[in-house]
Protein backbone atom coordinates (compact mmCIF):
# COMPACT_ATOMS: atom_id res chain seq x y z
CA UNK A 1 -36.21 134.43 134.58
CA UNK A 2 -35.24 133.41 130.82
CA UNK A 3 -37.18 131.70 128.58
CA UNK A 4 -35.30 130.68 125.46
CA UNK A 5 -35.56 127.01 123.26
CA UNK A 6 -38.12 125.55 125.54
CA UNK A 7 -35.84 126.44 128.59
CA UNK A 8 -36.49 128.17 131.63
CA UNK A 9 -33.68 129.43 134.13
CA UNK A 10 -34.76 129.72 137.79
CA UNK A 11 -32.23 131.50 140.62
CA UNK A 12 -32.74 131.33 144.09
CA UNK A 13 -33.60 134.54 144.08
CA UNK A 14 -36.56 133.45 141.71
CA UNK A 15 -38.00 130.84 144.09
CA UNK A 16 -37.51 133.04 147.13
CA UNK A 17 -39.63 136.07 145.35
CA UNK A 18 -42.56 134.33 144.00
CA UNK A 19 -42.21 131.64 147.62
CA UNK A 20 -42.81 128.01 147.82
CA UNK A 21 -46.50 127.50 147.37
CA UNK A 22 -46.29 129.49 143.92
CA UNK A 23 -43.79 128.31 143.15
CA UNK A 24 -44.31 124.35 143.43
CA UNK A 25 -47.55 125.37 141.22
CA UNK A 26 -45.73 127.64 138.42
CA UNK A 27 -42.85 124.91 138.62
CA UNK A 28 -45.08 121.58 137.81
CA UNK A 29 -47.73 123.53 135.40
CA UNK A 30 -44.47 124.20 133.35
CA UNK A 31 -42.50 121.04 133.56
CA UNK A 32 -46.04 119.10 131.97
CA UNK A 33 -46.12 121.81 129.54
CA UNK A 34 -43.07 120.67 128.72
CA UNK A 35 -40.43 123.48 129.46
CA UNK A 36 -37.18 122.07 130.79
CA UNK A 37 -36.46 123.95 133.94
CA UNK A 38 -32.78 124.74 134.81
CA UNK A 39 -32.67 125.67 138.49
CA UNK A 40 -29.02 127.51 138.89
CA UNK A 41 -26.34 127.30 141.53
CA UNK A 42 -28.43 125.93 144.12
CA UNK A 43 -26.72 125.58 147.54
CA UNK A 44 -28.45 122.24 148.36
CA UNK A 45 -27.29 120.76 144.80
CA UNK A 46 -23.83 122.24 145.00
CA UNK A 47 -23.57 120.65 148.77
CA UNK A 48 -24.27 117.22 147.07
CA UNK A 49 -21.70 117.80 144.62
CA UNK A 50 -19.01 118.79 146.93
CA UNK A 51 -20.12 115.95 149.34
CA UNK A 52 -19.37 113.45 146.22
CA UNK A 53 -16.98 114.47 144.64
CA UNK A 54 -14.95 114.76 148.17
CA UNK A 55 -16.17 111.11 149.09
CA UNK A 56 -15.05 109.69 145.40
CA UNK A 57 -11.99 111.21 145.84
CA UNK A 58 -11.37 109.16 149.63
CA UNK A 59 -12.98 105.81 147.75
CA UNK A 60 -12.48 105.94 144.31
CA UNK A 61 -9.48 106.53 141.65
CA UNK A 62 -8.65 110.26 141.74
CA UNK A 63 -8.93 110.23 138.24
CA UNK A 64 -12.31 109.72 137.66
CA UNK A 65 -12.56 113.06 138.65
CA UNK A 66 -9.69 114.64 136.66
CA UNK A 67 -10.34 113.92 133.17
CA UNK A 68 -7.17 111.81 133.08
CA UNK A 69 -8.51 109.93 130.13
CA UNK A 70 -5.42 107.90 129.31
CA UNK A 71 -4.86 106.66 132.62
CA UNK A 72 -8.86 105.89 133.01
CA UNK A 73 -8.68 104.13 130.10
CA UNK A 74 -6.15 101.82 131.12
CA UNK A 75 -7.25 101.42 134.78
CA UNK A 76 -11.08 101.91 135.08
CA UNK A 77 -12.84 99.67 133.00
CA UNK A 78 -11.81 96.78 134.56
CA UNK A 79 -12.02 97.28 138.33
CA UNK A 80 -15.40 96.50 140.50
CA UNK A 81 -15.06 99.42 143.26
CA UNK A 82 -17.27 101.98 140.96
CA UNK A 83 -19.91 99.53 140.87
CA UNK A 84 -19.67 99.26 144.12
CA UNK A 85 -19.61 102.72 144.90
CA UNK A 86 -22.67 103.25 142.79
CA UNK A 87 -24.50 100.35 144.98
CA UNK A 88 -23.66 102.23 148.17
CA UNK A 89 -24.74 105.92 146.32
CA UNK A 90 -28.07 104.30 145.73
CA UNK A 91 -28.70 103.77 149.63
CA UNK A 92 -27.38 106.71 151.29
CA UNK A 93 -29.08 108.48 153.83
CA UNK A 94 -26.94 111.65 153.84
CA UNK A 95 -27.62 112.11 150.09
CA UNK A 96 -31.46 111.09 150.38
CA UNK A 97 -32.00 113.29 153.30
CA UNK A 98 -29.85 116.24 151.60
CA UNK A 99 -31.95 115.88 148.02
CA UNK A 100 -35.10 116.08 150.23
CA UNK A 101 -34.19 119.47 151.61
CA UNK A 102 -33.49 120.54 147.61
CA UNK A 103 -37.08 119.09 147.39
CA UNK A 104 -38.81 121.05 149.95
CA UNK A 105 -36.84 124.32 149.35
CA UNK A 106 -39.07 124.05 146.01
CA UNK A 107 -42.17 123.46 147.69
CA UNK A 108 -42.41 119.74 147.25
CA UNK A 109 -45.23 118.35 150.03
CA UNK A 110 -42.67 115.36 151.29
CA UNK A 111 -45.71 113.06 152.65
CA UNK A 112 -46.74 112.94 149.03
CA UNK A 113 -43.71 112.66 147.10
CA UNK A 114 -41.95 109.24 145.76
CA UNK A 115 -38.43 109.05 145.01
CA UNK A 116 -36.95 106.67 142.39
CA UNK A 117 -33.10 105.81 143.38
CA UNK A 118 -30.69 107.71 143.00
CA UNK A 119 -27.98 106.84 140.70
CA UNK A 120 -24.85 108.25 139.85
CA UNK A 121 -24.52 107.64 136.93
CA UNK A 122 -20.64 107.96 134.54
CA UNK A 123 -20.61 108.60 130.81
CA UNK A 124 -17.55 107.44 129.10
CA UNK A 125 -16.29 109.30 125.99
CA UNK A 126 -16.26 106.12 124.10
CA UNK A 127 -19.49 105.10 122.46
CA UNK A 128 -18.24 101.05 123.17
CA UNK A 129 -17.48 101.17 126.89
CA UNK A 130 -19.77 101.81 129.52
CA UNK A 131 -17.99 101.50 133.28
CA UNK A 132 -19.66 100.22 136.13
CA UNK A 133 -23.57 100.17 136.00
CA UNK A 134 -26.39 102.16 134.18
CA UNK A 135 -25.06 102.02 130.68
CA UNK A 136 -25.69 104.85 128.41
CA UNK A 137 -29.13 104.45 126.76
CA UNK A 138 -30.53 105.87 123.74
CA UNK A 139 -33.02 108.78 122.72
CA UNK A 140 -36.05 107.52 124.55
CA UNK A 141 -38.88 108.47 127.19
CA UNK A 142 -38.64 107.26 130.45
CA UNK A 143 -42.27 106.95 130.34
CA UNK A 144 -41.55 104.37 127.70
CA UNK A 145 -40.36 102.11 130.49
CA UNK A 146 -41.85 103.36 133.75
CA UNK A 147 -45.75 103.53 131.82
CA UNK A 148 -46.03 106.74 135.19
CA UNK A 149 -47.08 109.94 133.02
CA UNK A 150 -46.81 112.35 135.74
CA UNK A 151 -42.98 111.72 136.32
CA UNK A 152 -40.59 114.39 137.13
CA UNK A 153 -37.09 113.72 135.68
CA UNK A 154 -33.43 115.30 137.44
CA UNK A 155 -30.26 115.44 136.44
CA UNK A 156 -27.50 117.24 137.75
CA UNK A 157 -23.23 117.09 136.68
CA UNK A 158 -21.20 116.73 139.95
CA UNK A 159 -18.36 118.80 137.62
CA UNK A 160 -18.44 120.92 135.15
CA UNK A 161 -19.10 119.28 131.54
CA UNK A 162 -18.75 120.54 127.84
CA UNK A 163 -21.17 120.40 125.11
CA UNK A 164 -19.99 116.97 123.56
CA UNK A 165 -21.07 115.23 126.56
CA UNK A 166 -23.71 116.65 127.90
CA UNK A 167 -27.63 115.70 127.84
CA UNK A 168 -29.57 116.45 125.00
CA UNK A 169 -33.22 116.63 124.18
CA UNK A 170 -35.35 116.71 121.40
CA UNK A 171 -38.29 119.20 122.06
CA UNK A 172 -40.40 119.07 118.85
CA UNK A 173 -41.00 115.02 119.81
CA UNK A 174 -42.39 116.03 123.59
CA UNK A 175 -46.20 115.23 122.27
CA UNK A 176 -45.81 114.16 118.88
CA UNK A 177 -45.01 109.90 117.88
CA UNK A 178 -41.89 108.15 117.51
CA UNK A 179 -41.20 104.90 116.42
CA UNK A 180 -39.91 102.96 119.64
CA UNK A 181 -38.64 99.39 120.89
CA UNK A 182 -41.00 99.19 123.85
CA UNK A 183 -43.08 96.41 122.03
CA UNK A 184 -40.26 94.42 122.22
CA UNK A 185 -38.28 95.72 125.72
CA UNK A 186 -38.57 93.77 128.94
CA UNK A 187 -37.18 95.06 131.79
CA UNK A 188 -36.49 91.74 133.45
CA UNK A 189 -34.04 90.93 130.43
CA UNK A 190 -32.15 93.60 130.87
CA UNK A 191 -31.77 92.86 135.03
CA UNK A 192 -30.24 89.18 134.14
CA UNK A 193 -27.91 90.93 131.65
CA UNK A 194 -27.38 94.46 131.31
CA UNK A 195 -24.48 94.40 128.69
CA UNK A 196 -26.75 92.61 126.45
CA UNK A 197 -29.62 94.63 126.72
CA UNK A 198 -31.10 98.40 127.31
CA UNK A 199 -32.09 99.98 130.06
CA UNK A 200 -35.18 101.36 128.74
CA UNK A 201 -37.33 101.29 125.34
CA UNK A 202 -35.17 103.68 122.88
CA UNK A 203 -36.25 105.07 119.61
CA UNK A 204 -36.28 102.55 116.66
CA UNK A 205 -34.34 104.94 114.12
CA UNK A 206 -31.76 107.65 114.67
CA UNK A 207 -32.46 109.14 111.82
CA UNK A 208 -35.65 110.90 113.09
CA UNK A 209 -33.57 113.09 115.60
CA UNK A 210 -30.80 114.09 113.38
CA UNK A 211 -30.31 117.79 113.48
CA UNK A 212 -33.06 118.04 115.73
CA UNK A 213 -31.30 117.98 118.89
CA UNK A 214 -31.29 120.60 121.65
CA UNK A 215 -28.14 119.97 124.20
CA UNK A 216 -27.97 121.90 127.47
CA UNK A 217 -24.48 122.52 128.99
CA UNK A 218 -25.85 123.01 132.73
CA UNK A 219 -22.51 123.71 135.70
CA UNK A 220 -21.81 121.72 139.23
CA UNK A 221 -24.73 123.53 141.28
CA UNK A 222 -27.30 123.98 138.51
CA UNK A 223 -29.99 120.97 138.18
CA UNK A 224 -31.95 120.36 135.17
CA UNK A 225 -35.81 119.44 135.69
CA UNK A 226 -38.19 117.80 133.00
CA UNK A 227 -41.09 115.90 132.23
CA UNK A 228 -40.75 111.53 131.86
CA UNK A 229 -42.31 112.34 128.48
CA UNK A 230 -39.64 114.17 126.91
CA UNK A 231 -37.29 112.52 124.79
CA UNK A 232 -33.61 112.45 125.90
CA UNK A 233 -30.45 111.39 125.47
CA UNK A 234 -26.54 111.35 126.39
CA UNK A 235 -23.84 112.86 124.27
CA UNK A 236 -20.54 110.87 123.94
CA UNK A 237 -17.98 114.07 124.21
CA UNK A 238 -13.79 113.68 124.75
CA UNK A 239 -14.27 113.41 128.39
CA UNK A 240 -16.00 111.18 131.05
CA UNK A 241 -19.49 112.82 132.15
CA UNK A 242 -20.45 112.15 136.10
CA UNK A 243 -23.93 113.38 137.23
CA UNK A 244 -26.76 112.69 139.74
CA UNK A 245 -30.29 111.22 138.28
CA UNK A 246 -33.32 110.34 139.71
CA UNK A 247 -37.19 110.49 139.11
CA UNK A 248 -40.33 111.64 141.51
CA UNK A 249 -43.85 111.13 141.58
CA UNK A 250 -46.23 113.52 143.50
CA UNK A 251 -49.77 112.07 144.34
CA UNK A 252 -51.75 114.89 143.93
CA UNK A 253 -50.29 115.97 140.18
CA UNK A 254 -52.87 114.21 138.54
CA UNK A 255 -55.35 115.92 139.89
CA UNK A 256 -53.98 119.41 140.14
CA UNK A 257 -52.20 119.82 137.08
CA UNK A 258 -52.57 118.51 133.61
CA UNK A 259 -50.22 115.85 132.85
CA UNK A 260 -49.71 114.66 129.90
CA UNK A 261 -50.60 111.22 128.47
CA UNK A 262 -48.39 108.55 127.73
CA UNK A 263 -49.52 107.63 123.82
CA UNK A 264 -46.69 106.03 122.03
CA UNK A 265 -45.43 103.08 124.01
CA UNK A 266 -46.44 99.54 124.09
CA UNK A 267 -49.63 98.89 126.72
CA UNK A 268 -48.13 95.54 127.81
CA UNK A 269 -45.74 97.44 130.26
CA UNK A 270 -46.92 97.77 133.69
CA UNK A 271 -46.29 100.33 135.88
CA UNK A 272 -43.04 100.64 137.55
CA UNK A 273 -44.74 101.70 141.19
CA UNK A 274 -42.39 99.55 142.73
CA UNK A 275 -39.43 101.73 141.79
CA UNK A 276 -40.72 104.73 143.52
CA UNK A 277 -40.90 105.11 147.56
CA UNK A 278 -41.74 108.07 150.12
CA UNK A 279 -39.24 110.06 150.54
CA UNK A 280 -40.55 109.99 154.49
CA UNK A 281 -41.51 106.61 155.17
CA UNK A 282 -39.47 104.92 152.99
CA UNK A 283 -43.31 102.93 151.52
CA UNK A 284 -43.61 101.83 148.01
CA UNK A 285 -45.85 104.07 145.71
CA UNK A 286 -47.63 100.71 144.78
CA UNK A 287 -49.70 101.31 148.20
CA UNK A 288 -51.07 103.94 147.36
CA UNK A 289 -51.32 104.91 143.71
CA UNK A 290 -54.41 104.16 141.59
């Protein structure tokens, strides 16, 4: 393993010597310390990948996938079938059920574990256009808009991606305040009309972060793991950017590790337990979390 900038690089070989149970417990005491874990060319990631990117290709333009900008710009923007495509991605059991395997190949007790959607989610190179859903947000928290401190945060590119456009974070904000919109965010707004307004609460002032940026350049196969509390964002690089997100809660993490609290957002949000259901039965976190 390699610690370096907050970062921590996991094999399978890593997971397989130190085996599930210690690992689950060395992964989750880390990720609310606030390390960003990198897990590398997993084989049930990179099976996701190849699965998408083989079903985009059958569905979708083939070059979403190619980096043929020119022609993207001229054809994508303006056609329905990727929000379509990111509808059915949301709902499908083959990449639920594969994700779940990922999840209990780490040590993840599946009775107990809540799964946000997951999106796929495409990054265009040009700071004005966002195609088909989940626009581009700002630096922000997702604890900002889900008010669920012990939330587990993955991302993963279904291709190769450069610098430019990859995530970034900025580390030296995990536990310290920002100045933030979420006193003035509503998530129902932004359902009625997402080109009006943002996804989630985002930092009031840019400014803050300049220079203080730390951007990961993670491969297909590799996932990238991280606390809700950490403050992210997406860079806006010459070429589109096509990953996997979603979010988890575990039951028990509250009581077996120590999880940060949420301290600069707005009190007026509720908690998002409807967004989260068992990855098993399919129930809504809002039966059983207190």
């Amino acid at each position: 393993m390699l610690t370096k900038k907050k970062v921590i690089y996991i094999s399978i070989n890593d997971i397989k010597t130190l085996g599930k149970n210690q690992f689950h417990n060395f992964f989750k005491k880390s990720i609310f310390e606030g390390q960003i874990i990198i897990i590398r060319a997993n084989p049930h990631i990179l099976r996701i990948c190849k699965w998408i990117r083989a079903d985009m290709d059958a569905n979708l333009s083939k070059d979403i996938l190619r980096d043929n900008v020119k022609k993207i710009k001229k054809d994508f923007y303006n056609f329905n079938e990727l929000k379509i495509y990111q509808k059915k991605i949301k709902n499908d059991f083959q990449l639920k059920n594969n994700f779940t395997y990922f999840l209990k190949s780490l040590g993840f007790f599946i009775n107990e574990t809540f799964l946000d959607e997951i999106c796929l989610r495409v990054t265009s190179p040009e700071k004005t256009n966002n195609p088909g859903i989940l626009p581009k947000a700002g630096a922000h928290r997702d604890t900002w808009g889900s008010n669920l401190k012990e939330q587990i945060n993955w991302w993963f590119p279904i291709k190769n991606i450069k610098n430019s456009n990859s995530i970034y974070f900025v580390p030296v904000y995990y536990d310290k305040f920002i100045s933030n919109t979420s006193a003035v965010w509503d998530y129902s707004k932004y359902k009625k009309n997402p080109k009006k307004f943002s996804s989630t609460p985002v930092i009031n002032d840019t400014k803050l972060i300049e220079n203080k940026k730390f951007t990961i350049k993670p491969k297909m196969g590799d996932i990238v793991c991280f606390s809700g509390h950490h403050l992210h964002g997406s860079g806006c690089g010459e070429f589109f950017r096509i990953n996997i997100e979603t979010r988890s809660i575990s039951l028990k993490d509250n009581k077996n590790f120590k999880v940060p609290e949420t301290f600069d957002y707005s009190q007026k949000i509720l908690k998002k337990v409807k967004w989260f259901k068992n990855i098993q039965s399919d129930r809504c976190l809002s039966f059983f979390y207190k």
